[in-house]
C-alpha atoms as a PDB file:
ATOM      1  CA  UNK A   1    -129.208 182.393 -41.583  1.00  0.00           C
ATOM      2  CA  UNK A   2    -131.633 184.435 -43.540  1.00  0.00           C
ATOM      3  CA  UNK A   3    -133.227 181.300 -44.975  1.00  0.00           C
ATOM      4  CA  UNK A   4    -133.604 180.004 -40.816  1.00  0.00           C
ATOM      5  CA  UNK A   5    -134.908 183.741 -39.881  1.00  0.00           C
ATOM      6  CA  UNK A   6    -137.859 183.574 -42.736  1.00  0.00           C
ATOM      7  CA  UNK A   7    -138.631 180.171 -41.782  1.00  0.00           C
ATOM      8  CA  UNK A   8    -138.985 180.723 -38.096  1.00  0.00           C
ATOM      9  CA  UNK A   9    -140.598 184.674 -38.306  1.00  0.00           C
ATOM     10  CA  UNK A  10    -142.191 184.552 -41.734  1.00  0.00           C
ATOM     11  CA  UNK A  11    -140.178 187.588 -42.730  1.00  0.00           C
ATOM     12  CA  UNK A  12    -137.132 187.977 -44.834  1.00  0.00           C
ATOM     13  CA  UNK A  13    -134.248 189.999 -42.804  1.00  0.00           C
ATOM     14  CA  UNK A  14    -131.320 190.740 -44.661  1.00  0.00           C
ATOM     15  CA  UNK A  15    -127.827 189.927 -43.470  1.00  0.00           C
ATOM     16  CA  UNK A  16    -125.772 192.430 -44.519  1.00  0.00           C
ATOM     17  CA  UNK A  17    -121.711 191.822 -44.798  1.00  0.00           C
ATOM     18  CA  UNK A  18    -118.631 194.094 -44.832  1.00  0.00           C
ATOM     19  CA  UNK A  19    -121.451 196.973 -45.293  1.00  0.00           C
ATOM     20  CA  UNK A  20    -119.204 200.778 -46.045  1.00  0.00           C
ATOM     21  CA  UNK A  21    -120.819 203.287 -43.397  1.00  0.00           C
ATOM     22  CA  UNK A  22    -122.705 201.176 -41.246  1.00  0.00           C
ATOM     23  CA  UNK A  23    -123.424 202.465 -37.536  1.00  0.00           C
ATOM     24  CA  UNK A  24    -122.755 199.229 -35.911  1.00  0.00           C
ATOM     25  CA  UNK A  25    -120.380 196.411 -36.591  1.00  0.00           C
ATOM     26  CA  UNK A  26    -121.529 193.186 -34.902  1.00  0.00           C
ATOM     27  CA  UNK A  27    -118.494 191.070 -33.855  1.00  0.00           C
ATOM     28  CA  UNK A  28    -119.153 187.468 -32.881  1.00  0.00           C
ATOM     29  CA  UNK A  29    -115.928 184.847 -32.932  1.00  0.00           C
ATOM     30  CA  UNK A  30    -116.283 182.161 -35.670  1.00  0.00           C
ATOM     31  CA  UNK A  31    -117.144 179.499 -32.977  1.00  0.00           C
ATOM     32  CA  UNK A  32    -120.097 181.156 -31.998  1.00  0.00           C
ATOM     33  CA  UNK A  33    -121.525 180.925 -35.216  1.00  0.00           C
ATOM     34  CA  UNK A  34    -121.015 177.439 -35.665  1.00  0.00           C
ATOM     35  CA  UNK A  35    -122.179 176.597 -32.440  1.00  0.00           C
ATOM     36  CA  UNK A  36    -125.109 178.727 -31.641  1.00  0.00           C
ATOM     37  CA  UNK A  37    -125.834 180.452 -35.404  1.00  0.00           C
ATOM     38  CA  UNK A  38    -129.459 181.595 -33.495  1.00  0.00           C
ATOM     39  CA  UNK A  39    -127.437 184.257 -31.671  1.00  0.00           C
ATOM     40  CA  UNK A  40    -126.432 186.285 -34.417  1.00  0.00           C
ATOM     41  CA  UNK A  41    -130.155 185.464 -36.041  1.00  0.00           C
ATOM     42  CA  UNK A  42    -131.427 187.126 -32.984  1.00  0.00           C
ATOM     43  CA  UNK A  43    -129.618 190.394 -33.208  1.00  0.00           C
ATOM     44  CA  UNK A  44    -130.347 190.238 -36.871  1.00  0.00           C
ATOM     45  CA  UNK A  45    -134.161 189.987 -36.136  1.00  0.00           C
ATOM     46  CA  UNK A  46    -133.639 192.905 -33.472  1.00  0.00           C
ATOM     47  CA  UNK A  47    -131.655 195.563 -35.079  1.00  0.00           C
ATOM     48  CA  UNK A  48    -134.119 195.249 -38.392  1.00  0.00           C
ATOM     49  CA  UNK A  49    -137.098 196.124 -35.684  1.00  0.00           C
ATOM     50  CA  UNK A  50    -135.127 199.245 -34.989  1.00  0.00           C
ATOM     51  CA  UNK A  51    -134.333 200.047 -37.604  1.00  0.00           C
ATOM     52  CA  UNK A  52    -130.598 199.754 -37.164  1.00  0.00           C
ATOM     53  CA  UNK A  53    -127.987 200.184 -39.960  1.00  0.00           C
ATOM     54  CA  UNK A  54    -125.698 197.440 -38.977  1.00  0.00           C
ATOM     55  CA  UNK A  55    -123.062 194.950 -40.778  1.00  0.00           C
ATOM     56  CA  UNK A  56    -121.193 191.693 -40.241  1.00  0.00           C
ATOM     57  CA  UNK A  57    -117.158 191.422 -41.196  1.00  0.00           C
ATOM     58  CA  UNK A  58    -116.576 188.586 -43.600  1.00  0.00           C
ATOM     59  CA  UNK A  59    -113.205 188.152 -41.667  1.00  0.00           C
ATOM     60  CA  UNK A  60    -112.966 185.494 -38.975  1.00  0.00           C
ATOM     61  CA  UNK A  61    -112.404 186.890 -35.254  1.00  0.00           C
ATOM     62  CA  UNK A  62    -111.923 185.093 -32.307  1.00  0.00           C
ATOM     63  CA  UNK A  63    -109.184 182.609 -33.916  1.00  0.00           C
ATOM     64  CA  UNK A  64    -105.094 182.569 -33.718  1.00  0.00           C
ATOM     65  CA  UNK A  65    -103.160 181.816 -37.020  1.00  0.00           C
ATOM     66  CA  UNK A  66    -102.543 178.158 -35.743  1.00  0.00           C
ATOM     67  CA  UNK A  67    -106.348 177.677 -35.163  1.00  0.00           C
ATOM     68  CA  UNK A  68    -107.235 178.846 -38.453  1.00  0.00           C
ATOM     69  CA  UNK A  69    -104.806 177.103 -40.228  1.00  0.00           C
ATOM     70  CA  UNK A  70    -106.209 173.783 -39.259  1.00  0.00           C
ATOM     71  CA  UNK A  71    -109.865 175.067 -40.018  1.00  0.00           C
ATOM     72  CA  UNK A  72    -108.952 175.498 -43.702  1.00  0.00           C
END
């Protein structure tokens, strides 16, 4: 995503994960990254403009045991 961000804005906006102390947790379930990966860009792009200190959780959300299972 970082790589797609640069290419698209000419800047380089980091994507932080699992982040200790960040104000803001953004959530998004594991289909809507597959599916529509400029959504998460997007907030990405925004909360660097503000300034925002924000973080993404390395652990899926969105999916039942049975679902992940068959993802793996």
């Amino acid at each position: 995503m970082e790589d797609d961000i640069e290419e698209r804005t000419g800047k380089r906006v980091k994507i932080p994960v699992d982040k200790e102390g960040a104000d803001v947790l953004l959530v998004h379930n594991a289909g809507e990254f597959l599916a529509w990966p400029e959504n998460p860009e997007a907030f990405a792009i925004l909360f660097d403009a503000a300034g925002i200190d924000w973080t993404l959780s390395s652990e899926l959300a969105g999916y039942g045991r049975c679902q992940l299972r068959h993802m793996v």
